[in-house]
Protein backbone atom coordinates (compact mmCIF):
# COMPACT_ATOMS: atom_id res chain seq x y z
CA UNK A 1 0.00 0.00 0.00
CA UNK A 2 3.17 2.12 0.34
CA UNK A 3 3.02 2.52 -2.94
CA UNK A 4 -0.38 4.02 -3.76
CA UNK A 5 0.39 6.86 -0.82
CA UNK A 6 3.77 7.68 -2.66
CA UNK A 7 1.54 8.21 -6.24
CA UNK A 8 -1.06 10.30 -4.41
CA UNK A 9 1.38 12.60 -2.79
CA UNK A 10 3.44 12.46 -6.17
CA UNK A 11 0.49 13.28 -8.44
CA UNK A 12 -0.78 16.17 -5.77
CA UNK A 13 2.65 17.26 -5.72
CA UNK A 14 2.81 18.10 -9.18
CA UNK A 15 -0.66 19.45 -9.58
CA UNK A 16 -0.39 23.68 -9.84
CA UNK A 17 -0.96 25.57 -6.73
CA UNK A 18 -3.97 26.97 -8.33
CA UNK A 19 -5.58 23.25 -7.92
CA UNK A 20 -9.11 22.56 -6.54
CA UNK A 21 -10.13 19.97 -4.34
CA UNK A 22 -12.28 18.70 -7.02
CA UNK A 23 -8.78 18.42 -9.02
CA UNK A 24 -7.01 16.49 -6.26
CA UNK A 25 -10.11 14.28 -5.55
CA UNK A 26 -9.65 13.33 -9.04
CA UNK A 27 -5.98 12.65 -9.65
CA UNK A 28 -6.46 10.25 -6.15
CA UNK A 29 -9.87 8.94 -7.97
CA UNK A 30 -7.68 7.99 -10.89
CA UNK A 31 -4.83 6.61 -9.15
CA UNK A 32 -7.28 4.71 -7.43
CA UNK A 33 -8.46 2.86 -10.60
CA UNK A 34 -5.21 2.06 -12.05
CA UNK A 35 -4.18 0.40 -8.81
CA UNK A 36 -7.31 -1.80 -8.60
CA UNK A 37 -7.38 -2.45 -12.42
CA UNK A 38 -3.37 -3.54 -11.98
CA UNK A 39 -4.17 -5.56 -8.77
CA UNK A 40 -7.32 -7.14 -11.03
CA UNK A 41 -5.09 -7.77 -14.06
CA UNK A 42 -2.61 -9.99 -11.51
CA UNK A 43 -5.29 -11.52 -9.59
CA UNK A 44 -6.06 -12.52 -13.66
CA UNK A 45 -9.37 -11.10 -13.54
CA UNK A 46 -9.71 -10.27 -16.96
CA UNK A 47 -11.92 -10.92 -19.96
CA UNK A 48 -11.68 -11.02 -23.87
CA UNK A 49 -12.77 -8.51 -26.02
CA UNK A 50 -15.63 -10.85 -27.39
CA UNK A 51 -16.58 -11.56 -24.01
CA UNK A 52 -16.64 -7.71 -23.57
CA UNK A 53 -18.80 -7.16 -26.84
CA UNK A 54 -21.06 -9.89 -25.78
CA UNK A 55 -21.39 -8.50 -22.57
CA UNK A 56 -22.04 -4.63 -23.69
CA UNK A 57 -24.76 -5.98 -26.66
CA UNK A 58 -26.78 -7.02 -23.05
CA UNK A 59 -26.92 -3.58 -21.78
């Protein structure tokens, strides 16, 4: 988990001083869903894109 403080703090970090907190929420939002997406990915949680296509002609 050290890792996802250490890309929150770096992406505020570099975010302008003129940032909201609608901006920061955001970048940590983000962050957030690359992290689980990664962790999903390894946990092999994935699906094919014809599984995908199959899936979205449902909706």
């Amino acid at each position: 988990m050290e890792t996802l403080k250490k890309d929150a703090v770096d992406a505020i970090s570099k975010l302008p001083e003129s940032a909201t907190i609608d901006d920061i929420m955001y970048r940590l939002y983000v962050i957030d869903k690359i992290h689980k997406g990664k962790e999903a990915v390894s946990q092999g949680k994935t699906m094919t894109v014809e599984n995908l296509k199959h899936e979205a002609m449902t909706w």
